[in-house]
N, C-alpha and C. Protein backbone atom coordinates (compact mmCIF):
# COMPACT_ATOMS: atom_id res chain seq x y z
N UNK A 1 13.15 127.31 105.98
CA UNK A 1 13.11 128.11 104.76
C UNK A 1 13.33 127.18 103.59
N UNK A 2 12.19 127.44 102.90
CA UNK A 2 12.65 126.71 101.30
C UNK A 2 12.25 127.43 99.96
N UNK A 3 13.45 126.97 99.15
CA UNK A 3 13.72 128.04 97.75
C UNK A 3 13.13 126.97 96.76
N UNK A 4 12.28 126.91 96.10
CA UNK A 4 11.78 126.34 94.76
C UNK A 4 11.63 127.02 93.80
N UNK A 5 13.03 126.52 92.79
CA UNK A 5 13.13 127.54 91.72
C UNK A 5 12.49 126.99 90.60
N UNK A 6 11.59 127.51 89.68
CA UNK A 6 10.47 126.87 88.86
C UNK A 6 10.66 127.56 87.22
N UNK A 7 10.11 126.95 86.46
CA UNK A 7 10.63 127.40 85.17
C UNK A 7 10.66 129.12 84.46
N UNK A 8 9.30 129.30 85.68
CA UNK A 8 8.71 130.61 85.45
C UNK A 8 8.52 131.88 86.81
N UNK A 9 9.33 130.73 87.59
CA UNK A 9 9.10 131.63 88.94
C UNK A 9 10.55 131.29 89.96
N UNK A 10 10.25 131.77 91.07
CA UNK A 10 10.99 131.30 92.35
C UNK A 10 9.45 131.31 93.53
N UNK A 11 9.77 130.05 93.85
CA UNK A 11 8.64 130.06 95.19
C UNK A 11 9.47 130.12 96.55
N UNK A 12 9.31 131.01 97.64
CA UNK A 12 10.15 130.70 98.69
C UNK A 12 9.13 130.97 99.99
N UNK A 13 9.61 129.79 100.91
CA UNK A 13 8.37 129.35 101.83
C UNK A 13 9.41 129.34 103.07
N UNK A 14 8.98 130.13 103.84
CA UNK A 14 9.06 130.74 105.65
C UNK A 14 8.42 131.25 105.72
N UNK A 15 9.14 132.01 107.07
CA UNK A 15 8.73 133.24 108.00
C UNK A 15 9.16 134.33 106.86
N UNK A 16 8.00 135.34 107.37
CA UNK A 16 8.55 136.64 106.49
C UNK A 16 9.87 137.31 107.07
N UNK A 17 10.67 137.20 108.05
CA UNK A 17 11.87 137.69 108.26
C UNK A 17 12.36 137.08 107.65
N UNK A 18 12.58 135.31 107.16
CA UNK A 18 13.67 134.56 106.57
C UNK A 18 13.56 134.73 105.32
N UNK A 19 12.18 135.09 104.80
CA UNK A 19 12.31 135.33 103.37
C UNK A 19 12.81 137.07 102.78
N UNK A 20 12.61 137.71 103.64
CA UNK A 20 13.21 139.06 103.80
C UNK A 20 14.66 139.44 103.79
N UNK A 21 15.17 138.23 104.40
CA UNK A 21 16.80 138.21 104.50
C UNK A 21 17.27 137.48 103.09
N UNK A 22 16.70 136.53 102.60
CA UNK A 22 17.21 135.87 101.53
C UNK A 22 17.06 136.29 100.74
N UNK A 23 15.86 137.38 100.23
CA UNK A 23 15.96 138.28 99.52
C UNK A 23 16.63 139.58 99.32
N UNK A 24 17.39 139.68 100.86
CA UNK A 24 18.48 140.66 100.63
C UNK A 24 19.67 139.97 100.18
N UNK A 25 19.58 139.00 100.86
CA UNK A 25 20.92 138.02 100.39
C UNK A 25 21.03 137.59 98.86
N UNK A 26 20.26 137.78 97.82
CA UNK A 26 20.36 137.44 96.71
C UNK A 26 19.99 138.91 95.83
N UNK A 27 20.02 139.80 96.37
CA UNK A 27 20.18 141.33 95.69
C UNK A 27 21.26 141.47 95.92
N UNK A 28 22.10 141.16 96.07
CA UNK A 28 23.73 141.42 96.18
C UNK A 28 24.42 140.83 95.08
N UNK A 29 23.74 139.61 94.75
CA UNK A 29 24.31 139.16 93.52
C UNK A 29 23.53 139.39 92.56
N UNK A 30 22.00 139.44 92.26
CA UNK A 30 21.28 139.70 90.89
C UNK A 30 20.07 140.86 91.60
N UNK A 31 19.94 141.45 90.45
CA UNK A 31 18.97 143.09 89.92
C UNK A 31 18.06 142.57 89.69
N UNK A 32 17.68 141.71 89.38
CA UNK A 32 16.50 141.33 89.05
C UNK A 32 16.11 139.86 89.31
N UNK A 33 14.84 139.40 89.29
CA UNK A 33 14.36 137.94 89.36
C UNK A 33 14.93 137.00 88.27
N UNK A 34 14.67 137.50 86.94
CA UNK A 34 15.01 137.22 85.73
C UNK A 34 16.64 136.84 85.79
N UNK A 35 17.47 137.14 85.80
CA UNK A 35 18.58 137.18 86.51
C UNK A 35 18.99 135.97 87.24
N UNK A 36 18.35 135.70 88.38
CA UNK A 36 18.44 135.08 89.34
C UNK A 36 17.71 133.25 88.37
N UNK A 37 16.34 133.79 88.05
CA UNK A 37 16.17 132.25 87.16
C UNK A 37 16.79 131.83 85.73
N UNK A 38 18.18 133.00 85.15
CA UNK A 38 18.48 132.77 84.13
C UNK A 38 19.97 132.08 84.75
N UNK A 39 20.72 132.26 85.85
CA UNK A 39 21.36 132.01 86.64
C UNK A 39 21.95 130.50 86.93
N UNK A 40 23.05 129.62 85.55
CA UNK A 40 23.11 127.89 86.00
C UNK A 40 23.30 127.61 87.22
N UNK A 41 24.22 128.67 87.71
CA UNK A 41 24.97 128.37 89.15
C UNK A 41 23.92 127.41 89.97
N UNK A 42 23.01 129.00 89.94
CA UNK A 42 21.73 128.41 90.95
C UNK A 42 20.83 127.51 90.81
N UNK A 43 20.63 127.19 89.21
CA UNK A 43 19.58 125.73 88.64
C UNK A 43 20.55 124.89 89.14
N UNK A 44 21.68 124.75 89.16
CA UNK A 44 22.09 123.30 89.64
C UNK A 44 22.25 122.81 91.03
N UNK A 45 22.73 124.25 91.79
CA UNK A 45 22.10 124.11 93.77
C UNK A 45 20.81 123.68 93.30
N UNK A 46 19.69 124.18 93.08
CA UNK A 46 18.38 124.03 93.04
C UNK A 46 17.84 122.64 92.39
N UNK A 47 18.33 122.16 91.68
CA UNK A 47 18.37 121.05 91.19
C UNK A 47 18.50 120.04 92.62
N UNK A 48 19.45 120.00 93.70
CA UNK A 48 19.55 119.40 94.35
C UNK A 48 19.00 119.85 95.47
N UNK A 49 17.98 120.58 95.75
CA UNK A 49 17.62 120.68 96.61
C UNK A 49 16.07 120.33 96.52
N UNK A 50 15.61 120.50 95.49
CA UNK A 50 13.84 120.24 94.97
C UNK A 50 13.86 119.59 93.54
N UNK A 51 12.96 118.97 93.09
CA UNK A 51 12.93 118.23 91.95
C UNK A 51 11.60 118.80 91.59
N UNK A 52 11.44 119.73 90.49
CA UNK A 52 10.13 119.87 89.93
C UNK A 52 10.17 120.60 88.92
């Protein structure tokens, strides 16, 4: 499973069960997408996980 968070998006690449779960797993903390890419916490995990 991989999360590429992008200036204007989130790209996330698996299986549709793993991306099904991570998307439940991140509706627990944000309502929306917008949310989720306005989110430093996660630009800076994401930062270290993909460079783009």
């Amino acid at each position: 499973m991989k999360i590429y968070r992008l200036e204007k998006g989130i790209v996330l690449i698996g299986k549709a069960w793993e991306i099904r779960t991570k998307l439940k797993e991140y509706h627990r903390t944000y309502a929306t997408v917008n949310e989720w890419l306005h989110d430093e916490k996660t630009l800076k995990q994401s930062s270290k996980v993909s460079k783009q």
